[in-house]
Protein backbone atom coordinates (compact mmCIF):
# COMPACT_ATOMS: atom_id res chain seq x y z
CA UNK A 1 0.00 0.00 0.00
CA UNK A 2 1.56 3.31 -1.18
CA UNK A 3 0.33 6.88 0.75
CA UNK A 4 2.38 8.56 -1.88
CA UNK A 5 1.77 9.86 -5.25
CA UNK A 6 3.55 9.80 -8.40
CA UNK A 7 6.70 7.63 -8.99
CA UNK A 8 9.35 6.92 -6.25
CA UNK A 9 12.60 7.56 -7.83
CA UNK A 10 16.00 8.18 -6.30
CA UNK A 11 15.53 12.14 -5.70
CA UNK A 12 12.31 11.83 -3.93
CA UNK A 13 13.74 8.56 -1.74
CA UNK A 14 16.60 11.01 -0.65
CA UNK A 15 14.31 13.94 0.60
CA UNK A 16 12.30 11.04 2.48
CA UNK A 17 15.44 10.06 4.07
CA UNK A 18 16.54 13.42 5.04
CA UNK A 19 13.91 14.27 6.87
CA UNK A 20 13.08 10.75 7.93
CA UNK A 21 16.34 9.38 10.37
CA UNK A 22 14.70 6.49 12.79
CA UNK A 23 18.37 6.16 14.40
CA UNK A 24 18.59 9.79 15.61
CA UNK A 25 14.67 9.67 17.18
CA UNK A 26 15.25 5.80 18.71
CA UNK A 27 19.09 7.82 20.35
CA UNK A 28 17.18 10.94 21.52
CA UNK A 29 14.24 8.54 23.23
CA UNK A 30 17.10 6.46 24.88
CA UNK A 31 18.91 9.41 26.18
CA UNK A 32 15.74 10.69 27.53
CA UNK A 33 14.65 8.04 29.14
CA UNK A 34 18.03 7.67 30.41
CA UNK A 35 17.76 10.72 31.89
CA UNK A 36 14.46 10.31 32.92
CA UNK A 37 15.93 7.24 34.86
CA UNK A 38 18.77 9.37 36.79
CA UNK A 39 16.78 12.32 37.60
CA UNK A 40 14.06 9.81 39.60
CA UNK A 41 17.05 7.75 40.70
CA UNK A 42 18.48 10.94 42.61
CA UNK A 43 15.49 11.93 43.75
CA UNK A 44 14.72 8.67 45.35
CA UNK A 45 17.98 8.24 47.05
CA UNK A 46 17.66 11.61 49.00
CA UNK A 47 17.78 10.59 52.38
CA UNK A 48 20.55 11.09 54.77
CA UNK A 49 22.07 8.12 55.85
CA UNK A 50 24.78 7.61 58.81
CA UNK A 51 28.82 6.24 57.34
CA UNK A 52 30.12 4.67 59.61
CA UNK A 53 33.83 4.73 59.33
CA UNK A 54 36.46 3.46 61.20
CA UNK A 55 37.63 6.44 63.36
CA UNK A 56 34.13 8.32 62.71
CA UNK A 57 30.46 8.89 61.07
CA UNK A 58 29.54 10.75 58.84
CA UNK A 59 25.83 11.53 57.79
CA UNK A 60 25.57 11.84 54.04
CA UNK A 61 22.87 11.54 50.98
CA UNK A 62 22.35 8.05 50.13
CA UNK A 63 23.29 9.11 46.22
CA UNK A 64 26.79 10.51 47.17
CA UNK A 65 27.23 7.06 48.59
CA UNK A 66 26.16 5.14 46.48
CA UNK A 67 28.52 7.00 43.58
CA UNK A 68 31.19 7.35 46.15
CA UNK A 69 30.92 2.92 45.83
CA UNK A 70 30.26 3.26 41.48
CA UNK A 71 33.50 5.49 41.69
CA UNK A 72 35.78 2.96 44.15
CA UNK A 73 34.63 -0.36 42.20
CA UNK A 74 35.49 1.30 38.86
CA UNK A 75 38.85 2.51 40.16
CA UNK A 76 39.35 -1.13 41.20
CA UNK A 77 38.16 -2.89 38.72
CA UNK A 78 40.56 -1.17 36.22
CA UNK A 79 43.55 -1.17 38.34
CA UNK A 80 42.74 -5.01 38.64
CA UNK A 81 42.34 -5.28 34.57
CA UNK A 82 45.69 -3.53 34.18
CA UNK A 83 47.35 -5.94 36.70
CA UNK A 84 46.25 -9.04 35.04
CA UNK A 85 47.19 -7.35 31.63
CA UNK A 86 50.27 -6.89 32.95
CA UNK A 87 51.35 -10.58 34.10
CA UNK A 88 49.63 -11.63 31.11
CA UNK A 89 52.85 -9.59 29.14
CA UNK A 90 55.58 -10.99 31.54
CA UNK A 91 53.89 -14.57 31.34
CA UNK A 92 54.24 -14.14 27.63
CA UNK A 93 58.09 -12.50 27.36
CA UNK A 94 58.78 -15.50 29.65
């Protein structure tokens, strides 16, 4: 079924697909539902919470926590990767 009139030909398939760009709308939706997410994230983890450390407490948001853990595991995690990479070379030299 054809809404259009009049031949298709390769001029009036490239002003279609000019206008028409399903990857650009399906990456803007994403991102703003990604943000979407964060913003209600954030807002959800508001509450103070007490740290308890070992020489203290300390009473912070429950977001800056939670990042404060993202942050630490991702330091780790690729200080860990690098490690392995690195034995991996001497194994290999060896």
């Amino acid at each position: 079924m054809r809404l259009r009139r009049g031949p298709i030909d390769q001029e009036n398939l490239d002003k279609i697909n000019d206008r028409w760009q399903p990857r650009l709308y399906l990456r803007l939706f994403a991102l703003l539902l990604l943000i979407a997410y964060v913003i209600a994230f954030v807002l959800e983890n508001r509450k103070q919470v007490h740290m308890h450390f070992v020489f203290g407490t300390a009473s912070v948001s429950l977001i800056w926590l939670i990042l404060l853990s993202l942050g630490i595991g991702l330091v780790v995690g690729i200080l860990l990767a690098q490690l392995e990479r690195r034995a991996r070379r001497r194994r290999r030299a060896n």
